[in-house]
C-alpha atoms as a PDB file:
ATOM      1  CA  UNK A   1      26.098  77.182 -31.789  1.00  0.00           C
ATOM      2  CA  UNK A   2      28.757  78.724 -30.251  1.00  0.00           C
ATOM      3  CA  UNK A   3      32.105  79.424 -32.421  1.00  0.00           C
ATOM      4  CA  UNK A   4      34.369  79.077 -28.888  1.00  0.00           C
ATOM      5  CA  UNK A   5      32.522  75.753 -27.952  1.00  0.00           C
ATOM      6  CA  UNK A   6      35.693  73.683 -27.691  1.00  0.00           C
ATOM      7  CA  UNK A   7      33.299  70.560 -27.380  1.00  0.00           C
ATOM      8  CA  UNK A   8      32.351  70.855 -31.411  1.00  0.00           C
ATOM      9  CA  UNK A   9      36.642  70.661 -32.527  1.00  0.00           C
ATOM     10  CA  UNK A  10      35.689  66.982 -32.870  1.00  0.00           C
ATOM     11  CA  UNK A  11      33.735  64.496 -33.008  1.00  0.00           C
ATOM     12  CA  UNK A  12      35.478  62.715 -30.052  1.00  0.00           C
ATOM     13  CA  UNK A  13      34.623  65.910 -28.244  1.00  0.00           C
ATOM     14  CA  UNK A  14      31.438  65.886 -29.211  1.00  0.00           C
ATOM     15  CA  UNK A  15      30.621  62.722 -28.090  1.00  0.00           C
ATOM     16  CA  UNK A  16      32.108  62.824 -24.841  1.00  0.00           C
ATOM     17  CA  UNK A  17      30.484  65.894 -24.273  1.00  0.00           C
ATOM     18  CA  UNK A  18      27.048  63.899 -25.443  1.00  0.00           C
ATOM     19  CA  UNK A  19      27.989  60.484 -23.871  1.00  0.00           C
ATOM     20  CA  UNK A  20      29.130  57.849 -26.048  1.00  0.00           C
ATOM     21  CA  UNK A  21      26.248  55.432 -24.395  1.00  0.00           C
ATOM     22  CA  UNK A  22      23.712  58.603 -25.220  1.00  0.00           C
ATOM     23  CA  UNK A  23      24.165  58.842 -28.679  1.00  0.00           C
ATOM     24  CA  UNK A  24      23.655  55.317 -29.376  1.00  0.00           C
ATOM     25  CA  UNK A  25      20.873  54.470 -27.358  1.00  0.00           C
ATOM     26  CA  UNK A  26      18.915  57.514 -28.768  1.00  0.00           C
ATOM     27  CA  UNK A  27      20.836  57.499 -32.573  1.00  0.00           C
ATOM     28  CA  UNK A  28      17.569  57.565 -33.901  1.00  0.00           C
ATOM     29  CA  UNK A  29      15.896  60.031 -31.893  1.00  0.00           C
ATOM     30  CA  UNK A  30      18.787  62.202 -32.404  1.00  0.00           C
ATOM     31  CA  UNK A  31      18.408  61.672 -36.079  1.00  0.00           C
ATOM     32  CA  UNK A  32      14.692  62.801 -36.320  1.00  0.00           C
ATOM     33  CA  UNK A  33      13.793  66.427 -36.297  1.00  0.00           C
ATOM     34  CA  UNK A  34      10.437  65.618 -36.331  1.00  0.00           C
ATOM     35  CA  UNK A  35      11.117  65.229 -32.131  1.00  0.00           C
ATOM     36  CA  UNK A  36      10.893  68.194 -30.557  1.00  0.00           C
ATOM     37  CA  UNK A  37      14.026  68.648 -28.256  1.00  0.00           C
ATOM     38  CA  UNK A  38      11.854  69.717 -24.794  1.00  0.00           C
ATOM     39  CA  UNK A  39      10.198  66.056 -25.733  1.00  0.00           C
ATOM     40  CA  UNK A  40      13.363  64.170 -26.248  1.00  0.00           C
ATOM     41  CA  UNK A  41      15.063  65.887 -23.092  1.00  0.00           C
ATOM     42  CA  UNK A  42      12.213  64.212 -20.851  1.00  0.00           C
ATOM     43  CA  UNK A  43      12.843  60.597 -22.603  1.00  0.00           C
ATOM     44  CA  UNK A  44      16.234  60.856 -22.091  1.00  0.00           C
ATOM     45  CA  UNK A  45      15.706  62.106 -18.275  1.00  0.00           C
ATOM     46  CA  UNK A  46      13.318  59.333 -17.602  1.00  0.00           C
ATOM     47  CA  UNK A  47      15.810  57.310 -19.172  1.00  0.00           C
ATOM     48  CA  UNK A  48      18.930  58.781 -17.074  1.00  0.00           C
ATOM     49  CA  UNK A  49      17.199  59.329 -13.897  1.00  0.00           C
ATOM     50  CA  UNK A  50      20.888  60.662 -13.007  1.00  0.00           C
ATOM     51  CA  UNK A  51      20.783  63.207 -15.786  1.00  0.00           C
ATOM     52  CA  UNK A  52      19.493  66.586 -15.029  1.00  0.00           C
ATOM     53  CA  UNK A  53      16.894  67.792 -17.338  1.00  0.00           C
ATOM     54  CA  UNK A  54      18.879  71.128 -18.043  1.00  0.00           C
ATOM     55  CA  UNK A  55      21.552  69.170 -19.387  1.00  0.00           C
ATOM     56  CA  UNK A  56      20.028  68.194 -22.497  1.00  0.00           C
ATOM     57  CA  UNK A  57      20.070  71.363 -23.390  1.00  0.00           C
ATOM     58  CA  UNK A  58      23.474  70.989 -24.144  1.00  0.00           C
ATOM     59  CA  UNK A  59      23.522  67.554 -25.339  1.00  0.00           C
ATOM     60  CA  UNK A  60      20.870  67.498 -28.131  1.00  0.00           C
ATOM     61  CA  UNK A  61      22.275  70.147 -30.251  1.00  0.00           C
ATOM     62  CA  UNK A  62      25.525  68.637 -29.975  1.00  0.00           C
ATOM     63  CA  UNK A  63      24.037  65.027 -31.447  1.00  0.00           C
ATOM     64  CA  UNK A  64      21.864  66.772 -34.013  1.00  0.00           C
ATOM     65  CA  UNK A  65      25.733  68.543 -35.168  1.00  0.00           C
ATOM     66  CA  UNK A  66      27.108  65.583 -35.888  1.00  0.00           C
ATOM     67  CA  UNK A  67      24.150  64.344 -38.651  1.00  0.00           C
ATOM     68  CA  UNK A  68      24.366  68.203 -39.626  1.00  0.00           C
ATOM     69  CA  UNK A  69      27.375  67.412 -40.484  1.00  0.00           C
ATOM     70  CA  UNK A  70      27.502  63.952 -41.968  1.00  0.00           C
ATOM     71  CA  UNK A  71      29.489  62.512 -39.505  1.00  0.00           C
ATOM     72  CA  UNK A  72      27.016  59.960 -38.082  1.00  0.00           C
ATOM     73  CA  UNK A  73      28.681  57.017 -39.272  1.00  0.00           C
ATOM     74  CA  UNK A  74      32.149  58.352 -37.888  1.00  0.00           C
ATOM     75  CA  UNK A  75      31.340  58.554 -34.644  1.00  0.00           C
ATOM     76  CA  UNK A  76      29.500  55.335 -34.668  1.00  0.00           C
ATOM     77  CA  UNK A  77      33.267  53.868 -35.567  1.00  0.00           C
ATOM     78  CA  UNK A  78      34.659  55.765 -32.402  1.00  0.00           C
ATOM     79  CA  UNK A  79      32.308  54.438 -30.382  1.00  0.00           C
ATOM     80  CA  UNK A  80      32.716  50.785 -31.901  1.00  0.00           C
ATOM     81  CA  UNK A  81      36.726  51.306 -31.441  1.00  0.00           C
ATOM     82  CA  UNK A  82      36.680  52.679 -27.711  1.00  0.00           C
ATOM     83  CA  UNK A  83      37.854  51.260 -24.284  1.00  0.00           C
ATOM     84  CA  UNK A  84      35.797  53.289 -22.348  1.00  0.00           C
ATOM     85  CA  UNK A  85      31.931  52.127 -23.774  1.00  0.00           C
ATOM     86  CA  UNK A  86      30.506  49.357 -22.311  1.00  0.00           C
ATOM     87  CA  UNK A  87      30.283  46.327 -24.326  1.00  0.00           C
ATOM     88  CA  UNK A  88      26.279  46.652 -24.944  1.00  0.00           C
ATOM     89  CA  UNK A  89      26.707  50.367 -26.269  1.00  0.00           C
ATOM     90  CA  UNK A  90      29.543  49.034 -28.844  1.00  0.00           C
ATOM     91  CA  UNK A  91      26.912  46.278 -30.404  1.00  0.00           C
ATOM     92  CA  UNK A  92      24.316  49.039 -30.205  1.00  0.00           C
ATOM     93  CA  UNK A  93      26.490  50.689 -32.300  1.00  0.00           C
ATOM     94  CA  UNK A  94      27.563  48.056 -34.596  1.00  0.00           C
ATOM     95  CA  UNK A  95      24.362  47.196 -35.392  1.00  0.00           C
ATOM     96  CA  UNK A  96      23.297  50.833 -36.052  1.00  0.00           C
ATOM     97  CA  UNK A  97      26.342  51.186 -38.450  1.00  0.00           C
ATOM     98  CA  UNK A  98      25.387  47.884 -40.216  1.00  0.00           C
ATOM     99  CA  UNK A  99      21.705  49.062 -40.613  1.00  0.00           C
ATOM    100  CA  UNK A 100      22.381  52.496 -41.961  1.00  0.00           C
ATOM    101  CA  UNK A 101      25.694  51.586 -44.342  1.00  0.00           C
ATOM    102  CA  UNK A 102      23.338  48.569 -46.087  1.00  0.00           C
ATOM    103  CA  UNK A 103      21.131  51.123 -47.596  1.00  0.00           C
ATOM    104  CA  UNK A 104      23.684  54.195 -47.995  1.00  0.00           C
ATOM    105  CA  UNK A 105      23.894  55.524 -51.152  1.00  0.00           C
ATOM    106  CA  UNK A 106      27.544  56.352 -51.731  1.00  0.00           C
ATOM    107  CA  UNK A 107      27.237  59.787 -53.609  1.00  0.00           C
ATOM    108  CA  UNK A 108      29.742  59.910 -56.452  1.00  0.00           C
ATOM    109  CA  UNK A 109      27.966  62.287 -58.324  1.00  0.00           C
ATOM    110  CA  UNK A 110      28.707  66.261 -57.037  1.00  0.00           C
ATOM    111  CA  UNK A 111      25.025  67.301 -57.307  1.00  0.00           C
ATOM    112  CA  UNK A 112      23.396  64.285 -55.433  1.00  0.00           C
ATOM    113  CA  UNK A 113      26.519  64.907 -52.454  1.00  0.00           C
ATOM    114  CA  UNK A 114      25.439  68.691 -52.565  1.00  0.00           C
ATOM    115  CA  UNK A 115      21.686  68.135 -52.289  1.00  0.00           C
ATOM    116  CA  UNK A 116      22.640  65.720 -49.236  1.00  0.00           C
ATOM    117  CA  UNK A 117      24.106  68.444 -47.938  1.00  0.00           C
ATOM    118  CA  UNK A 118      22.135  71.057 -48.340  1.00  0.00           C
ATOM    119  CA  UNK A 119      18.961  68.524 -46.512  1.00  0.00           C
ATOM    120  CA  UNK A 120      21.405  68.520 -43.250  1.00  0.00           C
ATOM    121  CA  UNK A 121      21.956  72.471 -43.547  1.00  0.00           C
ATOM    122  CA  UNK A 122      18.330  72.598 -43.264  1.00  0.00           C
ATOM    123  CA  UNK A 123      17.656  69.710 -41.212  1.00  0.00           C
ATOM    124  CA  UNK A 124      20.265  69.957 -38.460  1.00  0.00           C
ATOM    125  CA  UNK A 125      22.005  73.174 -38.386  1.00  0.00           C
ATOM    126  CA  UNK A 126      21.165  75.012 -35.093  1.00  0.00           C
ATOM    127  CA  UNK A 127      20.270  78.417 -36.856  1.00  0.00           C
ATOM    128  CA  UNK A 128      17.202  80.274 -37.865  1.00  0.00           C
ATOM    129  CA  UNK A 129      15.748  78.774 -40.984  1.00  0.00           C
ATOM    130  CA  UNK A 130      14.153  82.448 -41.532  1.00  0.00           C
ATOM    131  CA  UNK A 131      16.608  84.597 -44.474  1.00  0.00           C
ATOM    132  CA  UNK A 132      16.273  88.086 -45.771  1.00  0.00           C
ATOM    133  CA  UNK A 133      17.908  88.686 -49.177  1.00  0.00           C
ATOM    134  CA  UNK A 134      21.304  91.093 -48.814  1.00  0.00           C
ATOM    135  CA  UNK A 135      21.340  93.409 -52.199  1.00  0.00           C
ATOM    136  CA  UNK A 136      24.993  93.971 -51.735  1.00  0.00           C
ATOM    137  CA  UNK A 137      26.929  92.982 -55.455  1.00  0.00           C
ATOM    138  CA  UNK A 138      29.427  90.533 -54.527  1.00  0.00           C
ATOM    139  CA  UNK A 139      32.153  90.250 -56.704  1.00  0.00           C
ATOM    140  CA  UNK A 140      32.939  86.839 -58.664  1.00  0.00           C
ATOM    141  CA  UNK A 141      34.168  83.565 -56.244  1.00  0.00           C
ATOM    142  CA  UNK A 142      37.491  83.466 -57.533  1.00  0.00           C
ATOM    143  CA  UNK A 143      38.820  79.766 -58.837  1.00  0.00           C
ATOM    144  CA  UNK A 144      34.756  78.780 -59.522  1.00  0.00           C
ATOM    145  CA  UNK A 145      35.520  75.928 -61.758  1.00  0.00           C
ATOM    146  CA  UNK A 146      36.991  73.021 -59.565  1.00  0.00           C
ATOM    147  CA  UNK A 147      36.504  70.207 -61.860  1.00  0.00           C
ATOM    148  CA  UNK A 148      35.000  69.496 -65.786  1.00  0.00           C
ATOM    149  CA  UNK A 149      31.171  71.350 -65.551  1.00  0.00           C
ATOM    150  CA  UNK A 150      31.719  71.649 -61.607  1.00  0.00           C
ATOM    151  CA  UNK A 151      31.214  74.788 -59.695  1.00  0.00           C
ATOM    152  CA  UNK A 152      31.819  75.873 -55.932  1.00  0.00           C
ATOM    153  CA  UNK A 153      28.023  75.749 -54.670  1.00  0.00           C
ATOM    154  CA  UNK A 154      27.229  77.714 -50.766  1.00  0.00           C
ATOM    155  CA  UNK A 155      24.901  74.975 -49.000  1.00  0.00           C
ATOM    156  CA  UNK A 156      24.696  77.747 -46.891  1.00  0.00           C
ATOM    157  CA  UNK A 157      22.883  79.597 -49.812  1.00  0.00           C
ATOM    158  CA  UNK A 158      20.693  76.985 -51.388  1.00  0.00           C
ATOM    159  CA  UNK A 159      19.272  76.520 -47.489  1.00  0.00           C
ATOM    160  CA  UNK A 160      18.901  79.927 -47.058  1.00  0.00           C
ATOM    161  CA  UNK A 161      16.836  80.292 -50.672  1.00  0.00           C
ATOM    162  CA  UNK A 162      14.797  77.380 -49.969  1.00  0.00           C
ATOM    163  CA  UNK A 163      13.579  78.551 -46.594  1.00  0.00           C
ATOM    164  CA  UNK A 164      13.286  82.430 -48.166  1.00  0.00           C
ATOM    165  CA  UNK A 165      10.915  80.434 -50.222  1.00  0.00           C
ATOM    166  CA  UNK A 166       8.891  78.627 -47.947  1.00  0.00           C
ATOM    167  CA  UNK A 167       9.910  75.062 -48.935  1.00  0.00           C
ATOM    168  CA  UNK A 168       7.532  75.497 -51.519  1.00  0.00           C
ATOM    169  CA  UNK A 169       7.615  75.220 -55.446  1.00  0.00           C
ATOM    170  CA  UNK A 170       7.944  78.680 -57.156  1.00  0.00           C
ATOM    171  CA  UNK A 171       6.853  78.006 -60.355  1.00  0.00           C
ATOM    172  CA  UNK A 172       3.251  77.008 -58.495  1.00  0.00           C
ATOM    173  CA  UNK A 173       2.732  76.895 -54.521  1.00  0.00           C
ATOM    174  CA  UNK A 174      -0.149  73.986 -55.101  1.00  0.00           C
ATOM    175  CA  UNK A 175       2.497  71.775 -56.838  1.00  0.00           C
ATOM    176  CA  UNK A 176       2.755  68.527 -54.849  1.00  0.00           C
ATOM    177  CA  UNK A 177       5.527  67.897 -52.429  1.00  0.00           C
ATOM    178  CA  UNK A 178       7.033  65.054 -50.052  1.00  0.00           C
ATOM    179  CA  UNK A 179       8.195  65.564 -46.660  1.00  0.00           C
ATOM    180  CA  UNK A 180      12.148  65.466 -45.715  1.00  0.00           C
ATOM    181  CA  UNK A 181      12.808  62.240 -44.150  1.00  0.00           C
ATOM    182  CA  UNK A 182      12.883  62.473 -40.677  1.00  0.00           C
ATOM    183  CA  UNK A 183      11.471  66.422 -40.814  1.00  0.00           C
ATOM    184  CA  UNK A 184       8.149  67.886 -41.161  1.00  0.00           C
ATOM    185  CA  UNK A 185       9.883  70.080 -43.619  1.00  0.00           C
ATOM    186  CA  UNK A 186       8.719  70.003 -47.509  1.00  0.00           C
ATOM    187  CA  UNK A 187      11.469  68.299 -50.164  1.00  0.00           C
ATOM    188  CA  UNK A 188      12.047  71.567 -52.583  1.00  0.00           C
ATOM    189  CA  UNK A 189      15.160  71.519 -54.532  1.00  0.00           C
ATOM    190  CA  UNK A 190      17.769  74.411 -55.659  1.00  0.00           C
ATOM    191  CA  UNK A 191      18.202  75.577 -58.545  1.00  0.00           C
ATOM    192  CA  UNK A 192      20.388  78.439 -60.171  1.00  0.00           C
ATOM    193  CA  UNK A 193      18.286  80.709 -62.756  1.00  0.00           C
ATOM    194  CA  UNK A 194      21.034  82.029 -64.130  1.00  0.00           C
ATOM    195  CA  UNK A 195      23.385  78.678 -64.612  1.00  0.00           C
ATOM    196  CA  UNK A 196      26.902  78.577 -62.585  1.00  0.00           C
ATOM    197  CA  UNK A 197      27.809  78.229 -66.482  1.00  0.00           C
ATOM    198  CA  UNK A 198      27.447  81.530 -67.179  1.00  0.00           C
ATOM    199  CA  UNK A 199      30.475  82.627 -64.646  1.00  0.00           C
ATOM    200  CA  UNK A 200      32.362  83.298 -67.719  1.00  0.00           C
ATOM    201  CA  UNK A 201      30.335  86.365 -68.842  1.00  0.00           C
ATOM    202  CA  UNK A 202      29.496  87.481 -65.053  1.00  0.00           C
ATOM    203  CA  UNK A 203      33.544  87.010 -64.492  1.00  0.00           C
ATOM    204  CA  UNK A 204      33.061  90.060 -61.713  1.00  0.00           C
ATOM    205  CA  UNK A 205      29.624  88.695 -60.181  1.00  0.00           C
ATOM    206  CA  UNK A 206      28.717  85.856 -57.824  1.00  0.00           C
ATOM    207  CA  UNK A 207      26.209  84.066 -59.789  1.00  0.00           C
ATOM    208  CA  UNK A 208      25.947  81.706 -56.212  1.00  0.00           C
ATOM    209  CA  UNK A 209      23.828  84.235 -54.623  1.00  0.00           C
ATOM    210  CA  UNK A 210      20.339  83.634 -52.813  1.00  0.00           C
ATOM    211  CA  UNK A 211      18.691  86.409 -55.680  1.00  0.00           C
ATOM    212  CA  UNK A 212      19.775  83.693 -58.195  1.00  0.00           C
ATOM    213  CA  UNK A 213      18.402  80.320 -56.282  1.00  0.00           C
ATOM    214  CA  UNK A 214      15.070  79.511 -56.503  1.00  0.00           C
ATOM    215  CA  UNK A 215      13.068  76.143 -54.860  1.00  0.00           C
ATOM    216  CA  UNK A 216      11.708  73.980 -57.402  1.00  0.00           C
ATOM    217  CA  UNK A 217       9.607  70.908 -56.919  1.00  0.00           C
ATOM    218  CA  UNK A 218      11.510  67.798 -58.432  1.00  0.00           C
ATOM    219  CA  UNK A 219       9.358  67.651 -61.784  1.00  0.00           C
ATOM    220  CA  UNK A 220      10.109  71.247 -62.421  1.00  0.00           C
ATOM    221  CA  UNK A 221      12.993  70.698 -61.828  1.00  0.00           C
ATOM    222  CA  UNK A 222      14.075  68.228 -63.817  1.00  0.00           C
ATOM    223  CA  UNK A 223      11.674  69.471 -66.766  1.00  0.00           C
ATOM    224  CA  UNK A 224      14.011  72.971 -66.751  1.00  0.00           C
ATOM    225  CA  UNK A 225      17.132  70.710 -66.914  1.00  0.00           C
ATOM    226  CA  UNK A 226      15.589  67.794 -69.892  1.00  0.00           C
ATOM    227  CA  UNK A 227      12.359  68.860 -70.684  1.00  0.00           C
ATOM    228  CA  UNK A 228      11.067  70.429 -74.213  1.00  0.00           C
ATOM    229  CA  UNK A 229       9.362  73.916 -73.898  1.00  0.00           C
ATOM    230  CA  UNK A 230      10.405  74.926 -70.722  1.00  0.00           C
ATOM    231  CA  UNK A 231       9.135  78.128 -71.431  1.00  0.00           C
ATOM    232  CA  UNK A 232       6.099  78.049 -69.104  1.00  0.00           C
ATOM    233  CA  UNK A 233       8.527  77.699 -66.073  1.00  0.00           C
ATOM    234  CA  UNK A 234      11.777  79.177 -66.635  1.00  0.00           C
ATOM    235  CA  UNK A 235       9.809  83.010 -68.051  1.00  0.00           C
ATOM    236  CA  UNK A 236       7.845  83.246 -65.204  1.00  0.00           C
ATOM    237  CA  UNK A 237      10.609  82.232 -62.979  1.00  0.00           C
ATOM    238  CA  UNK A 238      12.942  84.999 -65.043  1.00  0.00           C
ATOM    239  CA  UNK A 239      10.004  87.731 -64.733  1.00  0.00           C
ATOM    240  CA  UNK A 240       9.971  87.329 -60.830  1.00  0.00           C
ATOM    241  CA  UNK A 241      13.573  87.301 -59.906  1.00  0.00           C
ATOM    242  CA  UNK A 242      14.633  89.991 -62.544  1.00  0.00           C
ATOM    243  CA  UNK A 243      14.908  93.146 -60.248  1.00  0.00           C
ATOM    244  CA  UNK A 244      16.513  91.312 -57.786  1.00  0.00           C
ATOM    245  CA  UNK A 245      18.995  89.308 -60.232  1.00  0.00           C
ATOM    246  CA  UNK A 246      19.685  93.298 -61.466  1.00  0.00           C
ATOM    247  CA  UNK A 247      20.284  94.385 -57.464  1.00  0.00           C
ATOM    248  CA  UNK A 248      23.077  92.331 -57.221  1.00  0.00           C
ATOM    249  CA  UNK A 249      24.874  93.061 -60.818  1.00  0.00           C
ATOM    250  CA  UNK A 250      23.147  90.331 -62.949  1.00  0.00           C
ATOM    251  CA  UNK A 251      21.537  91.541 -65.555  1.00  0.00           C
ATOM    252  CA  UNK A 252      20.104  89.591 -68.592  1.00  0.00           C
ATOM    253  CA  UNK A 253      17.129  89.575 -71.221  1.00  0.00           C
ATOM    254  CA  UNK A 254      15.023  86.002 -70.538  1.00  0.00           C
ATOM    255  CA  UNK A 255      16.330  85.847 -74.543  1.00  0.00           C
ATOM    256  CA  UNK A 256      19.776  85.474 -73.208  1.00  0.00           C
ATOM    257  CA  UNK A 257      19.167  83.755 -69.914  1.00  0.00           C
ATOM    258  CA  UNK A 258      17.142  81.198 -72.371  1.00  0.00           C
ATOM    259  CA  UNK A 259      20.205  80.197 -74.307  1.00  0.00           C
ATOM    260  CA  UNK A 260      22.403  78.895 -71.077  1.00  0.00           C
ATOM    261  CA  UNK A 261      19.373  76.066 -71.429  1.00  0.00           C
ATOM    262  CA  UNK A 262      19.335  75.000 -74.973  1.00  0.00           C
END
């Protein structure tokens, strides 16, 4: 998107720019990447006989911003709240916002809000899902630790590592995956090789770095975090990313690297 767009400063913006009445009566359309934008232009133009086809081009991108950015049920309130939206529109909306906030999980915990946000990175945002590794050492993100165990995570990063990947499992390609709701996209998850933990002996290095991210299927994932002899994944994991963990400044023995996950 463009970065002078004045029409993405807010969400009222944004949704004037997309038509409050729009982005209700195709929420769900919006919502699902699986709909190819040239396909949902001609539903909305046969929809909007007024609205030229060209337009769209505009409009969809804008809609698919706000889920990219979690604001969904925001501008479902605005539209609820304003004077301007005829009354149909507003119980469109209400009953949208009741639908989708009776099965919302409210995400307390940091690393089920950051893998929500890392699925809209991948989902929504408007560029290239395509990433080549930069081999530049970064130095250390300075004030890392933000609460007990927490670290500053790039969803930026994690997207770009999972697409790098393929949105497949890198301990085994064949492992079996899920789709991304509303995506044709696989479900990998990120993980840091070298733990975020570990920011005290790399205190000049950014461990947050797509060198240090690979995609993991859930089980493989969750076997490296709470699982017994994790040596099967986490070596062959270690042996593939080594020369590229040592092009950007980390370097470690799999002896070492083992410890951060006893």
């Amino acid at each position: 998107m463009e970065k002078h767009d004045s029409k993405y400063e807010s969400i009222e913006k944004t949704l004037s720019a997309i038509g409050k009445a729009t982005f209700v009566q195709f929420y769900y359309e919006f919502k699902d990447t699986t709909i190819f934008t040239e396909e949902l232009a001609q539903k909305i133009l046969l929809n909007k006989p007024r609205a030229k086809s060209s337009n769209q081009n505009f409009r969809i991108p804008r809609a698919r911003h706000i889920f990219e950015k979690g604001k969904e049920l925001e501008a479902l309130q605005i539209i609820m709240e304003s004077t301007n939206v005829d009354l149909a529109s507003k119980r469109l909306a209400k009953e949208i916002y009741d639908k989708e906030t009776s099965h919302k999980e409210i995400f307390e915990d940091d690393e089920e809000d950051f893998k929500d946000g890392v699925n809209r990175e991948i989902l929504y945002s408007s560029e290239s899902n395509s990433y080549e590794y930069d081999n530049t050492p970064k130095p250390s993100k300075k004030k890392t630790v933000i609460a007990s165990n927490t670290y500053v995570r790039s969803k930026k990063v994690a997207k770009n590592a999972l697409s790098k990947a393929g949105f497949v499992c890198e301990v085994c390609s064949s492992h079996p995956l899920f789709k991304r709701k509303n995506s044709n996209i696989n479900y990998t998850e990120p993980h840091h090789l070298v733990p975020l933990c570990a920011s005290n002996r790399f205190s000049e290095i950014d461990l947050d770095r797509e060198q240090n991210v690979v995609s993991l299927c859930s089980n493989c994932h969750n076997h490296l975090h709470y699982g017994a002899d994790i040596d099967d994944i986490l070596k062959p994991l270690y042996n593939m990313r080594k020369i590229l963990l040592e092009k950007i400044g980390i370097n470690i023995t799999y002896e070492e690297l083992k410890k951060y996950y006893e």
